[in-house]
PDB file of N, CA and C in Angstrom:
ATOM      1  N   UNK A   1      -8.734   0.312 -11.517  1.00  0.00           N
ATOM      2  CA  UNK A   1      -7.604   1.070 -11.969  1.00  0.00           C
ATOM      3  C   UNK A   1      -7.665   1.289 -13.486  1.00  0.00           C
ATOM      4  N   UNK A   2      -8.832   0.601 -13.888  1.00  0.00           N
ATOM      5  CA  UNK A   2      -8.616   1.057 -15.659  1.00  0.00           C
ATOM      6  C   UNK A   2     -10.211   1.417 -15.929  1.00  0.00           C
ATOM      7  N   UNK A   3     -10.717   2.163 -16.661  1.00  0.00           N
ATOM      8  CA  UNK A   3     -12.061   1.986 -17.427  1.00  0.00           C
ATOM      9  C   UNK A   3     -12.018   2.018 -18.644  1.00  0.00           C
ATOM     10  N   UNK A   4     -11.969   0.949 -19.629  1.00  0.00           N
ATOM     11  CA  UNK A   4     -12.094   1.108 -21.283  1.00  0.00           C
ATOM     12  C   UNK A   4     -10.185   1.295 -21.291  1.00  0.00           C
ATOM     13  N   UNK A   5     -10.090   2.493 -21.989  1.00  0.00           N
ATOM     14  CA  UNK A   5      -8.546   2.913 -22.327  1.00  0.00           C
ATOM     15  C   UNK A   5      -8.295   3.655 -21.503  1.00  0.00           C
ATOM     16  N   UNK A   6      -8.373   3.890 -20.191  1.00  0.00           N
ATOM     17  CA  UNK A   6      -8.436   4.885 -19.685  1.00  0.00           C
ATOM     18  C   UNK A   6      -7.839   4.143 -18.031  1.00  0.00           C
ATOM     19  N   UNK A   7      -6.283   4.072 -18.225  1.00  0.00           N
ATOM     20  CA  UNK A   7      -5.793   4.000 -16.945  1.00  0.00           C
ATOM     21  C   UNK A   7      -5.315   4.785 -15.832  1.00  0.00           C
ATOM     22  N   UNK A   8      -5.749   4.360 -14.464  1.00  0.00           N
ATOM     23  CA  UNK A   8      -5.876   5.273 -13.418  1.00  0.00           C
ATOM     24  C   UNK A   8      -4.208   4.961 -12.601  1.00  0.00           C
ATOM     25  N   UNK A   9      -3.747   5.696 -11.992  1.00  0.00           N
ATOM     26  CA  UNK A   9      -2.635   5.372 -10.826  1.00  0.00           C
ATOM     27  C   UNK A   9      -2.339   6.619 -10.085  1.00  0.00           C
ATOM     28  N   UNK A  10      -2.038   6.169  -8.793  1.00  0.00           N
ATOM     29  CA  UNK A  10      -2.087   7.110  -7.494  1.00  0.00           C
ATOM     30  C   UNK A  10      -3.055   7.795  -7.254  1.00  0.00           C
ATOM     31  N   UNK A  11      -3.488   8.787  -6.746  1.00  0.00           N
ATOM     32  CA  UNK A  11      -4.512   9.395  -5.960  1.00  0.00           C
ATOM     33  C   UNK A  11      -5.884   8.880  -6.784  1.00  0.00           C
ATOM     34  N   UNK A  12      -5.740   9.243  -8.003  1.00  0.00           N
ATOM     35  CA  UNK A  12      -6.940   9.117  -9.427  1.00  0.00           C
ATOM     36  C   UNK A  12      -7.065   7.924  -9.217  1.00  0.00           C
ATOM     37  N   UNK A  13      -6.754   6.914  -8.923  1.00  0.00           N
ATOM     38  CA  UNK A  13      -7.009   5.556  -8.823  1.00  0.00           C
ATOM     39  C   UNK A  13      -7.596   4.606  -7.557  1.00  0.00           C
ATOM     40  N   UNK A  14      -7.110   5.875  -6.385  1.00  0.00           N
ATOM     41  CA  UNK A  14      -6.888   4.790  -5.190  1.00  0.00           C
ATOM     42  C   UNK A  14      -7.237   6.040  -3.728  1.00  0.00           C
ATOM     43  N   UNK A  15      -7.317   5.819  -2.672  1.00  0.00           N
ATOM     44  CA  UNK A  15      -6.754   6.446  -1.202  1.00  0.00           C
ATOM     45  C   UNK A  15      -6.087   5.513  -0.884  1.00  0.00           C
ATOM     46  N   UNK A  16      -5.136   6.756   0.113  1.00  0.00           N
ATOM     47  CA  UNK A  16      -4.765   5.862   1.343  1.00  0.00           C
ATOM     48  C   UNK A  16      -4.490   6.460   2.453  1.00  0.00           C
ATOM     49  N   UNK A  17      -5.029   5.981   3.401  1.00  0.00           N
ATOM     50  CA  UNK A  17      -4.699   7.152   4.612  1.00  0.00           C
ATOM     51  C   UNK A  17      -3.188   7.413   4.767  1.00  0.00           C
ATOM     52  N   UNK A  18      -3.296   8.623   5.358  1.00  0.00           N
ATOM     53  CA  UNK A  18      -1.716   9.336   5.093  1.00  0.00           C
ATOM     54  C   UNK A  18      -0.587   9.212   6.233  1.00  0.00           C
ATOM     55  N   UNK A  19      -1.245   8.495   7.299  1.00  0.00           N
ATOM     56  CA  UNK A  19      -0.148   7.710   8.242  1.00  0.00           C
ATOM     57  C   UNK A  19       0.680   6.744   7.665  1.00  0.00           C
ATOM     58  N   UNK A  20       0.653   5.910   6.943  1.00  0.00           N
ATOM     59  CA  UNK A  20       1.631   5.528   6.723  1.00  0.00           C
ATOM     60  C   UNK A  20       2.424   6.409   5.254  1.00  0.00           C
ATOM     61  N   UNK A  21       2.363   6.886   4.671  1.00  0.00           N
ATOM     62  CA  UNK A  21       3.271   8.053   4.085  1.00  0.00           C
ATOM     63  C   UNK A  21       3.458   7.181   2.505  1.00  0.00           C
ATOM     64  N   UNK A  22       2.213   6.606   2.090  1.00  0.00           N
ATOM     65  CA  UNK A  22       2.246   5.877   1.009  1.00  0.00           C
ATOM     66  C   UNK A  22       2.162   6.521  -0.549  1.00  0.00           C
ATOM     67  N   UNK A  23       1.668   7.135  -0.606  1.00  0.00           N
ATOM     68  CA  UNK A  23       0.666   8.055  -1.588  1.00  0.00           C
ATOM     69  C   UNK A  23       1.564   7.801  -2.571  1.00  0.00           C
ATOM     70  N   UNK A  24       3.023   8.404  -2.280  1.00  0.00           N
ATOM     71  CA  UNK A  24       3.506   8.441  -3.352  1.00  0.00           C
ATOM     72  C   UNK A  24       4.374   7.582  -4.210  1.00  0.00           C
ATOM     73  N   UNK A  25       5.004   6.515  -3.028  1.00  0.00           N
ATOM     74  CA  UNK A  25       5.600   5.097  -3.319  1.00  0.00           C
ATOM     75  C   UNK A  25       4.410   4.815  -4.129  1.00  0.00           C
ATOM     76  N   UNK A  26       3.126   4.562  -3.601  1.00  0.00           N
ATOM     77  CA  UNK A  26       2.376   3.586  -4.723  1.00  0.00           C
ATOM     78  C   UNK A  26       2.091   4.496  -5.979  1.00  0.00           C
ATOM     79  N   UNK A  27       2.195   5.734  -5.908  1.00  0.00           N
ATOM     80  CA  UNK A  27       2.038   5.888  -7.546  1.00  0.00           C
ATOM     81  C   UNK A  27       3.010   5.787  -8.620  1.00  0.00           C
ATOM     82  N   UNK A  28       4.250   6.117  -8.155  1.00  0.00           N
ATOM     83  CA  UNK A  28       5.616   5.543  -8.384  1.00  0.00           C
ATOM     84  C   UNK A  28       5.320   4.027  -8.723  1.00  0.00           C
ATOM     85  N   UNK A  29       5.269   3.305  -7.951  1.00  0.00           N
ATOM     86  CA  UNK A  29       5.044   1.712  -8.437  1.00  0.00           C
ATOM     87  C   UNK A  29       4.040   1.025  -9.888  1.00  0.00           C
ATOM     88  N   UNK A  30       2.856   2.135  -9.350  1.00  0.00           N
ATOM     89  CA  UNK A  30       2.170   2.177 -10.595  1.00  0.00           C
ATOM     90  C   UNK A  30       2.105   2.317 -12.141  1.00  0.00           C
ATOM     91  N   UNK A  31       2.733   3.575 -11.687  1.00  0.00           N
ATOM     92  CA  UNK A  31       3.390   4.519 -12.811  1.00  0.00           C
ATOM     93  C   UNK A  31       4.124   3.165 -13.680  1.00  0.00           C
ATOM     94  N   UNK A  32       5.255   2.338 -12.562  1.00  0.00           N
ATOM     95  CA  UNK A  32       6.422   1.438 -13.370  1.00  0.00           C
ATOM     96  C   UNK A  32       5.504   0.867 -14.330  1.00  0.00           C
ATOM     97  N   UNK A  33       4.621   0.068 -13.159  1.00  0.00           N
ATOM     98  CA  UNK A  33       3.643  -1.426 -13.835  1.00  0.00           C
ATOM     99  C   UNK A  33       3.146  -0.711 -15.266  1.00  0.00           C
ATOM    100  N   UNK A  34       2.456   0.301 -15.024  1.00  0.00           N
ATOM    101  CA  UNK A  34       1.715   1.002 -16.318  1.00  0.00           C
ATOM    102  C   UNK A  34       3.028   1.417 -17.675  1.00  0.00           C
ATOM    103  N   UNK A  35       4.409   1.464 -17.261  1.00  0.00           N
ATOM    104  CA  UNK A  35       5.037   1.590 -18.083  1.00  0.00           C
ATOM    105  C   UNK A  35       5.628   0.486 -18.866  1.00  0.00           C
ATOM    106  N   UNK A  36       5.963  -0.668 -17.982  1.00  0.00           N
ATOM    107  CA  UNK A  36       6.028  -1.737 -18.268  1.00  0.00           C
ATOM    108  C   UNK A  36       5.169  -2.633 -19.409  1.00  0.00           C
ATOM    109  N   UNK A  37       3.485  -2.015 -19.194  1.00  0.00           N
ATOM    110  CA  UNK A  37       2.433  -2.821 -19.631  1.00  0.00           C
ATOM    111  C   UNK A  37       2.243  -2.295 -21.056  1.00  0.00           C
ATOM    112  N   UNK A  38       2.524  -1.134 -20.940  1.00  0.00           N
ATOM    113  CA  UNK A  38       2.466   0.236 -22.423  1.00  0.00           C
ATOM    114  C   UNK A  38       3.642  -0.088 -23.389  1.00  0.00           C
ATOM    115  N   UNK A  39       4.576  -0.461 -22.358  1.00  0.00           N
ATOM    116  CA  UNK A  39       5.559  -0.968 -23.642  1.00  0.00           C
ATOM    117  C   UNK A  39       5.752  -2.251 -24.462  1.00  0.00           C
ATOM    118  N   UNK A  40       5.463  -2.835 -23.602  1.00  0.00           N
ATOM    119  CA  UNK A  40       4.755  -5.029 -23.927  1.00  0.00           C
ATOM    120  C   UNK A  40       4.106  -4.434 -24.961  1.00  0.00           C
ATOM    121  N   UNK A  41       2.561  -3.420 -24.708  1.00  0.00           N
ATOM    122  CA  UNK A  41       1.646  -3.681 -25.889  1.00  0.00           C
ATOM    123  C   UNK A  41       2.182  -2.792 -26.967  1.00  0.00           C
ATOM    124  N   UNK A  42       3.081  -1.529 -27.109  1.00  0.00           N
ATOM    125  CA  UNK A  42       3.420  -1.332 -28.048  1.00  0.00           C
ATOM    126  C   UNK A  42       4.162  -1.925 -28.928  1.00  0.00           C
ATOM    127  N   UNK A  43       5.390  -2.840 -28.344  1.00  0.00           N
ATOM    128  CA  UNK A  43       6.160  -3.821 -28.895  1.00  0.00           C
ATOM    129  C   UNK A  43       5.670  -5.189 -29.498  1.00  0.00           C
ATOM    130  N   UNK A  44       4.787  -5.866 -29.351  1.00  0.00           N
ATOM    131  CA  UNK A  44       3.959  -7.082 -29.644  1.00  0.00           C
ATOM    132  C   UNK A  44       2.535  -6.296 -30.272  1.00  0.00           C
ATOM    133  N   UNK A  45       1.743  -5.569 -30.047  1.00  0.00           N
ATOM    134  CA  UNK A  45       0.644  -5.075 -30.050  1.00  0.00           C
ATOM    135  C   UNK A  45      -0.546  -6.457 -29.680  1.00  0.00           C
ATOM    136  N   UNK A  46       0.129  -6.838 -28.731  1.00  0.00           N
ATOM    137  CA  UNK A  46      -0.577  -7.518 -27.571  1.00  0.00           C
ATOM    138  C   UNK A  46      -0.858  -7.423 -26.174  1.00  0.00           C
ATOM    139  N   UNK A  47      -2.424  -7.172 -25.890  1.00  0.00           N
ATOM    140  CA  UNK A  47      -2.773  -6.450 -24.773  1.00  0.00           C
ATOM    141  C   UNK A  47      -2.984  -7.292 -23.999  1.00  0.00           C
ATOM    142  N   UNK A  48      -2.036  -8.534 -23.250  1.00  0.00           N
ATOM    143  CA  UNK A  48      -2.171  -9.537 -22.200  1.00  0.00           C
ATOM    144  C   UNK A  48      -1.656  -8.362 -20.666  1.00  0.00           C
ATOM    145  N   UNK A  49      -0.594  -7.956 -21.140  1.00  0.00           N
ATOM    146  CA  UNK A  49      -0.035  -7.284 -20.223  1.00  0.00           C
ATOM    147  C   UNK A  49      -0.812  -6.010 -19.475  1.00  0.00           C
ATOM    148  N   UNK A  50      -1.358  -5.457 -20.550  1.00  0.00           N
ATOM    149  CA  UNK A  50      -2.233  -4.010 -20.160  1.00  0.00           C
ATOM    150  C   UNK A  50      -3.959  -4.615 -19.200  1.00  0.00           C
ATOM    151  N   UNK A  51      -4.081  -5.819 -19.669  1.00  0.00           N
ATOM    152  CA  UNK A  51      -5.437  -6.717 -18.535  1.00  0.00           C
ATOM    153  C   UNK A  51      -4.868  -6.807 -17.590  1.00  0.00           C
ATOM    154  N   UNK A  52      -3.653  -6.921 -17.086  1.00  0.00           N
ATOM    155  CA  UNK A  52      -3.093  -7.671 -15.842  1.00  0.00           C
ATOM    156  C   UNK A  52      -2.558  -6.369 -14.863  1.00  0.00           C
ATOM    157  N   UNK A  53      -2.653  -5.468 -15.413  1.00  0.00           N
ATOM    158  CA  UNK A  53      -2.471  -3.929 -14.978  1.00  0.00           C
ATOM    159  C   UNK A  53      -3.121  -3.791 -13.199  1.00  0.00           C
ATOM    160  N   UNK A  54      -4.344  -3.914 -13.412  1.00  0.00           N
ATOM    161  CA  UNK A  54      -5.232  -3.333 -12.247  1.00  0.00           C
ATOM    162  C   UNK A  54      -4.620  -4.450 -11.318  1.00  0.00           C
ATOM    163  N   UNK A  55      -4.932  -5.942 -11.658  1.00  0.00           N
ATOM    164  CA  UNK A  55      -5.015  -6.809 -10.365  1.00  0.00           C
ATOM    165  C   UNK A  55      -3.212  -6.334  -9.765  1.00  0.00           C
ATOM    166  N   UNK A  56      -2.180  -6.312 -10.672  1.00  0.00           N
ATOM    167  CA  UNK A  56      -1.233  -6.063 -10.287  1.00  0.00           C
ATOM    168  C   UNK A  56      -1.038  -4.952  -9.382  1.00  0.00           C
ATOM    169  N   UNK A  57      -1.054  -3.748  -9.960  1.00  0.00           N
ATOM    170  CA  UNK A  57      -1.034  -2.586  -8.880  1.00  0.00           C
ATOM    171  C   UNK A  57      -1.752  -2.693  -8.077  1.00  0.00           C
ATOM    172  N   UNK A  58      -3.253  -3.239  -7.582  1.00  0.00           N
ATOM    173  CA  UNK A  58      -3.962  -3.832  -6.374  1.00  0.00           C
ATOM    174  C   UNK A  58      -3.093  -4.358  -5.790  1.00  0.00           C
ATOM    175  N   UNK A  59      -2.627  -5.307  -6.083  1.00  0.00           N
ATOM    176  CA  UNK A  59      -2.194  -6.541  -5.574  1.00  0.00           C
ATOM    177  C   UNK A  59      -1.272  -5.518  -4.254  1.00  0.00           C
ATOM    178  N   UNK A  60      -0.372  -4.748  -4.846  1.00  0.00           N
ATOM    179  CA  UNK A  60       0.333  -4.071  -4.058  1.00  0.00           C
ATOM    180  C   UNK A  60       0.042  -2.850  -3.034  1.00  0.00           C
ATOM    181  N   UNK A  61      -1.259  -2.346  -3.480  1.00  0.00           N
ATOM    182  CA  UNK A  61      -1.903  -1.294  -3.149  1.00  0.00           C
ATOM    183  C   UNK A  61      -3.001  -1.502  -1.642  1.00  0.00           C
ATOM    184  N   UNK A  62      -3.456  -3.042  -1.857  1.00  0.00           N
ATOM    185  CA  UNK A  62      -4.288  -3.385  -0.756  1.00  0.00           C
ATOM    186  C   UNK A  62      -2.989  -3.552   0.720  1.00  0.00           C
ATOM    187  N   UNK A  63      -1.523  -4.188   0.261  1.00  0.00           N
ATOM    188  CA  UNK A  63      -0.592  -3.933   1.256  1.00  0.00           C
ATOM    189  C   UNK A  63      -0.520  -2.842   2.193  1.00  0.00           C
ATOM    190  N   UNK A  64      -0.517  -2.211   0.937  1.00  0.00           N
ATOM    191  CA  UNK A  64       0.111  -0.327   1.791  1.00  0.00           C
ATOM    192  C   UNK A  64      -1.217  -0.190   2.023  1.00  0.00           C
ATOM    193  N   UNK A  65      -2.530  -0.406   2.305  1.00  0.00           N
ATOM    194  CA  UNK A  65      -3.542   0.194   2.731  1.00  0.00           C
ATOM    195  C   UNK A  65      -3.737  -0.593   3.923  1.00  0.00           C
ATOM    196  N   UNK A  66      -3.659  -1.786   4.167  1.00  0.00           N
ATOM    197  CA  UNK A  66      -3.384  -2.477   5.211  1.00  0.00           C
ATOM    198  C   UNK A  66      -2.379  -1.885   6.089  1.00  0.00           C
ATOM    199  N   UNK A  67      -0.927  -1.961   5.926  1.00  0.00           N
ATOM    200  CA  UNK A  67      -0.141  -0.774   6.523  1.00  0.00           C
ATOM    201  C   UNK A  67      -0.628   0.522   7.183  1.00  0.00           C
ATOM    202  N   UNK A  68      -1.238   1.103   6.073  1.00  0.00           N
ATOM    203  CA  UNK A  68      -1.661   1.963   6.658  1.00  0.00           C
ATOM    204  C   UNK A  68      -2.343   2.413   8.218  1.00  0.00           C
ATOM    205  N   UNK A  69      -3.525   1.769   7.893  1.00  0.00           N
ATOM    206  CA  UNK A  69      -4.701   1.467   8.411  1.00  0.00           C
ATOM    207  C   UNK A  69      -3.744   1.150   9.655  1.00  0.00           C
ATOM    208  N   UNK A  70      -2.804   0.072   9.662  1.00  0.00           N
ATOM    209  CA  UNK A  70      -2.187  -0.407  11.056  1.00  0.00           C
ATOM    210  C   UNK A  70      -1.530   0.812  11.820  1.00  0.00           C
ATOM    211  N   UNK A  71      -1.046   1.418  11.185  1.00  0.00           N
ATOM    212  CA  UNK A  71      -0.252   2.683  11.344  1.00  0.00           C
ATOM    213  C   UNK A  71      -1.346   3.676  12.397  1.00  0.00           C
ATOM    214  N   UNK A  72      -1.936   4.113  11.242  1.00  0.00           N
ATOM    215  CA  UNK A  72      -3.358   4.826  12.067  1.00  0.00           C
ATOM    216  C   UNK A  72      -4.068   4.627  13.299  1.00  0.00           C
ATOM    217  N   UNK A  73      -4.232   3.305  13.297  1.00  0.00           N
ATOM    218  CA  UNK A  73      -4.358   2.472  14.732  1.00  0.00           C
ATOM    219  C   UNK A  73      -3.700   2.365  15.783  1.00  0.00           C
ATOM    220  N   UNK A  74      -1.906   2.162  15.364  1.00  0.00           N
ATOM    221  CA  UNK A  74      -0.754   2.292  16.366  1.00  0.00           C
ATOM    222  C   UNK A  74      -0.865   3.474  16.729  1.00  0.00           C
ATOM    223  N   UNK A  75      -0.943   4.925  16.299  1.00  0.00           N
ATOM    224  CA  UNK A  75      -0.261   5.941  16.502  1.00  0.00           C
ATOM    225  C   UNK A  75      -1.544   7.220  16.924  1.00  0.00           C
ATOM    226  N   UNK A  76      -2.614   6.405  16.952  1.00  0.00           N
ATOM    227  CA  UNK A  76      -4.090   7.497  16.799  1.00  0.00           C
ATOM    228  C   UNK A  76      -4.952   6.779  18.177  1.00  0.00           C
ATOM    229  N   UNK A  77      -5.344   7.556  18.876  1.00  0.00           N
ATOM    230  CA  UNK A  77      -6.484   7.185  19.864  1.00  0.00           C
ATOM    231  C   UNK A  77      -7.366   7.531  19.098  1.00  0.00           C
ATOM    232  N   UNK A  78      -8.473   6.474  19.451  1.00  0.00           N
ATOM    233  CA  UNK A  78     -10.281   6.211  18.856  1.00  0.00           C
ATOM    234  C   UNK A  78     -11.079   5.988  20.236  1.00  0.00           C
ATOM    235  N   UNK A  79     -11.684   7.626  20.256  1.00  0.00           N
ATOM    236  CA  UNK A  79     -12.838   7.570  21.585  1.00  0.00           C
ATOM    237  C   UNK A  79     -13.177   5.685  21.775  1.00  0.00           C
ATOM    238  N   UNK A  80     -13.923   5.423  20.509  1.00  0.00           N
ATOM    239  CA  UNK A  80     -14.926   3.911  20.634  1.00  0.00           C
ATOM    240  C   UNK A  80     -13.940   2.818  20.874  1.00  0.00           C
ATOM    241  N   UNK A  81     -12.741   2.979  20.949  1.00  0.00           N
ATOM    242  CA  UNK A  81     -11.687   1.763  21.470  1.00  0.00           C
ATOM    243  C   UNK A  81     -11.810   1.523  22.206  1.00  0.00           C
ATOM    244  N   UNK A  82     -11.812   2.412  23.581  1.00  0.00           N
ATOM    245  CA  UNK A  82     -11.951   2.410  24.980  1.00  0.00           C
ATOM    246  C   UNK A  82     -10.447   1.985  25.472  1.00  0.00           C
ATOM    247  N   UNK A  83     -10.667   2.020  27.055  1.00  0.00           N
ATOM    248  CA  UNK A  83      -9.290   1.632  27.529  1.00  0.00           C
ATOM    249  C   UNK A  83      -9.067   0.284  27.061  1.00  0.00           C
ATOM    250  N   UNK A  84      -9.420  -0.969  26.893  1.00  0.00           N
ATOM    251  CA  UNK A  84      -9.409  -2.652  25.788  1.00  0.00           C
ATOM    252  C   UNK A  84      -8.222  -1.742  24.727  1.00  0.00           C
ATOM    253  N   UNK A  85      -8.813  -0.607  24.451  1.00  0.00           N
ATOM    254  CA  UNK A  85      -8.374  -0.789  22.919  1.00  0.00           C
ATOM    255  C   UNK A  85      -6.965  -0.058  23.169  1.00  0.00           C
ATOM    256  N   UNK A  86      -6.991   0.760  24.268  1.00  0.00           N
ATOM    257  CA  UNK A  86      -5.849   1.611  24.576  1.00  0.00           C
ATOM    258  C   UNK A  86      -4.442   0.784  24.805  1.00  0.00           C
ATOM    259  N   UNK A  87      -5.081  -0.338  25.859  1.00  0.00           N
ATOM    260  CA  UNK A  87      -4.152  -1.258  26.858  1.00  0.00           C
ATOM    261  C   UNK A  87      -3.669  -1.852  24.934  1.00  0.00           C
ATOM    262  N   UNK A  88      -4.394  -2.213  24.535  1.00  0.00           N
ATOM    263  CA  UNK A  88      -3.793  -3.368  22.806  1.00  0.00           C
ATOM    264  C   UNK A  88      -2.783  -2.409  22.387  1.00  0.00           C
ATOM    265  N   UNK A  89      -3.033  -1.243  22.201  1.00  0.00           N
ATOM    266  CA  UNK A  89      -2.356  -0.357  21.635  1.00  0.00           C
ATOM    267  C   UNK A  89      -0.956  -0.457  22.320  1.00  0.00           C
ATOM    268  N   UNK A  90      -0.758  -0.150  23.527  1.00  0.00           N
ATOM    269  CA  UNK A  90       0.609  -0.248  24.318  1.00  0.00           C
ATOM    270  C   UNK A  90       1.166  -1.358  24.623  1.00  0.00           C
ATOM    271  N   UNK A  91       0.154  -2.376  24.238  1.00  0.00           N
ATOM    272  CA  UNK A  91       1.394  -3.770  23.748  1.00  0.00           C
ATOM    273  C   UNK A  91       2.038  -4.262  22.606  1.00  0.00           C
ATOM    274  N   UNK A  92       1.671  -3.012  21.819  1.00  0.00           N
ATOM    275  CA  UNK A  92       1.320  -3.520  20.258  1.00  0.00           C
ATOM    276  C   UNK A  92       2.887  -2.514  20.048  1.00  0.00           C
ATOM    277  N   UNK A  93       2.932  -1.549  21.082  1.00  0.00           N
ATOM    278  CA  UNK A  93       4.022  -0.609  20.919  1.00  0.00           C
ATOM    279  C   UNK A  93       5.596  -1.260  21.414  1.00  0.00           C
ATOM    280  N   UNK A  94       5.040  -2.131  22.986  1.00  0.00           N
ATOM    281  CA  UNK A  94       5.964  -2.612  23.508  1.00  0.00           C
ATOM    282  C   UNK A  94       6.199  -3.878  22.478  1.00  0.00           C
ATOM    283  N   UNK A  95       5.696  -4.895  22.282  1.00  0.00           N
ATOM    284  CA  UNK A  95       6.173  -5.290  21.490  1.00  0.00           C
ATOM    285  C   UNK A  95       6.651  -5.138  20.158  1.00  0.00           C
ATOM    286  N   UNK A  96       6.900  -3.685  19.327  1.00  0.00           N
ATOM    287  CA  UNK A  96       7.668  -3.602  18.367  1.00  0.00           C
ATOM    288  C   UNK A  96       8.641  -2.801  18.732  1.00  0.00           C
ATOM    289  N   UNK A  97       8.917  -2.310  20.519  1.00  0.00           N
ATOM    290  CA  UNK A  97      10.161  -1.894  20.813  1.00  0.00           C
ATOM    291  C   UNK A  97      11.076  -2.800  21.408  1.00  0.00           C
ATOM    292  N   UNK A  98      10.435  -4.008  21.447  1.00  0.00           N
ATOM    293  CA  UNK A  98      11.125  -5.445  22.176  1.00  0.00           C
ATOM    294  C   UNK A  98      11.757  -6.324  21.051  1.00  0.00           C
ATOM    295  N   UNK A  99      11.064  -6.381  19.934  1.00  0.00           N
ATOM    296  CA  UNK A  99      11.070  -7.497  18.906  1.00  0.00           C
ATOM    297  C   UNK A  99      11.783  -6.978  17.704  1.00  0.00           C
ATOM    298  N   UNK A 100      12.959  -7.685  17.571  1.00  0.00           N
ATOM    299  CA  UNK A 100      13.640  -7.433  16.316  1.00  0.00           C
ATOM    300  C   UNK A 100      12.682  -7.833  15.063  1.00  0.00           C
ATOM    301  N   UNK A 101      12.528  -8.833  15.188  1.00  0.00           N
ATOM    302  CA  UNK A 101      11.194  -9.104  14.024  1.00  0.00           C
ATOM    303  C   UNK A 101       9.985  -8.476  14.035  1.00  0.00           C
ATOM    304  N   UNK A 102       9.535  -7.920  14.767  1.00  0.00           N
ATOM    305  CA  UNK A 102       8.342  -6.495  14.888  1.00  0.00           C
ATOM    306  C   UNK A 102       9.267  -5.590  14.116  1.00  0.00           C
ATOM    307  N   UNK A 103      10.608  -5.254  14.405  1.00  0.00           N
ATOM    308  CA  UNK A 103      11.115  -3.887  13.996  1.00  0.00           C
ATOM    309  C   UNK A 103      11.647  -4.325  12.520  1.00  0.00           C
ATOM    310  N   UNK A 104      12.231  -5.177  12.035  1.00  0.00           N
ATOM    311  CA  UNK A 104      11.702  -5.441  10.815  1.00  0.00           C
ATOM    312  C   UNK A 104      10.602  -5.596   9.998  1.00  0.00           C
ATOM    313  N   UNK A 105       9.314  -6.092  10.068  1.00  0.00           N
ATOM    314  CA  UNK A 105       8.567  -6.095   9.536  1.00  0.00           C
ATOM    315  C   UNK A 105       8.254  -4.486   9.450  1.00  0.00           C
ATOM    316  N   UNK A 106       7.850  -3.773  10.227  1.00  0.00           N
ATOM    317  CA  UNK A 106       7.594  -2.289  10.348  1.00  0.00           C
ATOM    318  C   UNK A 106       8.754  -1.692   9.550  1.00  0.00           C
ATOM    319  N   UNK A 107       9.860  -1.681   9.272  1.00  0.00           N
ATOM    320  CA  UNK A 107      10.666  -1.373   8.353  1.00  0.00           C
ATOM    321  C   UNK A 107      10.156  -1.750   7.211  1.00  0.00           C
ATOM    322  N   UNK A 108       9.934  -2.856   6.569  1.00  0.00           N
ATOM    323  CA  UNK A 108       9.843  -2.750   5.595  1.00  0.00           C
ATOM    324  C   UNK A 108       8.844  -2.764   4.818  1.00  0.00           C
ATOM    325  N   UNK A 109       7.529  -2.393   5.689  1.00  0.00           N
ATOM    326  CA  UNK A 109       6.682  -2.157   5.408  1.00  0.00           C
ATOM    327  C   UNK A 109       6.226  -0.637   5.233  1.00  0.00           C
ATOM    328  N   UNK A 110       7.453   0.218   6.137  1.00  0.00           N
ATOM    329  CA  UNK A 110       7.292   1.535   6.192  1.00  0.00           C
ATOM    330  C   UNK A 110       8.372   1.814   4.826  1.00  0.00           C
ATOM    331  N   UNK A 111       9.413   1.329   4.642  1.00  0.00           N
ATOM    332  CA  UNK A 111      10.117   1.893   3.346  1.00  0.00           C
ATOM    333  C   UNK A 111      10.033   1.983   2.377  1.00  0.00           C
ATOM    334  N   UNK A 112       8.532   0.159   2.185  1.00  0.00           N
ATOM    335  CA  UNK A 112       8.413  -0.324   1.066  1.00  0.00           C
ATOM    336  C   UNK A 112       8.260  -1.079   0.674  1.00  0.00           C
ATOM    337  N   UNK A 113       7.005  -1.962   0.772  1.00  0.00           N
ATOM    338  CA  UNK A 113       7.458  -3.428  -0.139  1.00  0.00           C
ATOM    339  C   UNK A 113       7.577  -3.379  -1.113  1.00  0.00           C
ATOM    340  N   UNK A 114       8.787  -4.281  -2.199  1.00  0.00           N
ATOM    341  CA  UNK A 114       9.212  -4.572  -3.171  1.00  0.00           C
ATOM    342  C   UNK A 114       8.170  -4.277  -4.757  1.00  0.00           C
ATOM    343  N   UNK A 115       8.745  -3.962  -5.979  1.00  0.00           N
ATOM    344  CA  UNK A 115       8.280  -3.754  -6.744  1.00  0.00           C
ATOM    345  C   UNK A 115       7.662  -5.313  -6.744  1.00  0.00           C
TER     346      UNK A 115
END
């Protein structure tokens, strides 16, 4: 997310597949961290904050790509799954139309995890 002086956030920085509807929450998030980090070092003119940049927005970015990815899987047939992969799929459905705690986690993983 950084090379030299040269910091990256959202698309310029990262993918993410577009089932889960991330793209723009995480550049938004980014955007904060990078504003956050720009103002530490202008105010102190100490660059602890502007190093800690990348692992941070990662930190959050490997989430929503995980999400993703799950998303894509729930909601997409894959020839190479086969029916194994079909039958996982329709338990994977029934159980987040059964499970209050399935339907939370999927909430808030679809709205957003936390700055």
């Amino acid at each position: 997310m950084r090379f030299g002086r040269l910091f990256l956030a959202g698309d310029a920085g990262h993918i993410v597949p577009p089932t889960g509807a991330k793209g723009l929450n995480l550049a938004a998030s980014e955007v904060h961290y990078l504003a956050e980090c720009l103002v530490s070092f202008y105010q102190s003119g100490n660059s602890s904050e502007l190093e800690k940049y990348s692992s941070r927005a990662l930190g959050r970015i490997w989430k929503a790509e995980r999400f993703s990815w799950w998303m894509t899987k729930l909601l997409h047939r894959f020839a190479e799954e086969g029916d194994f992969g079909r039958r996982v799929q329709l338990a994977e459905l029934a159980y987040i139309a059964g499970s209050p705690a399935a339907q939370t986690a999927l909430a808030e993983n679809y709205v957003g995890l936390p700055y």
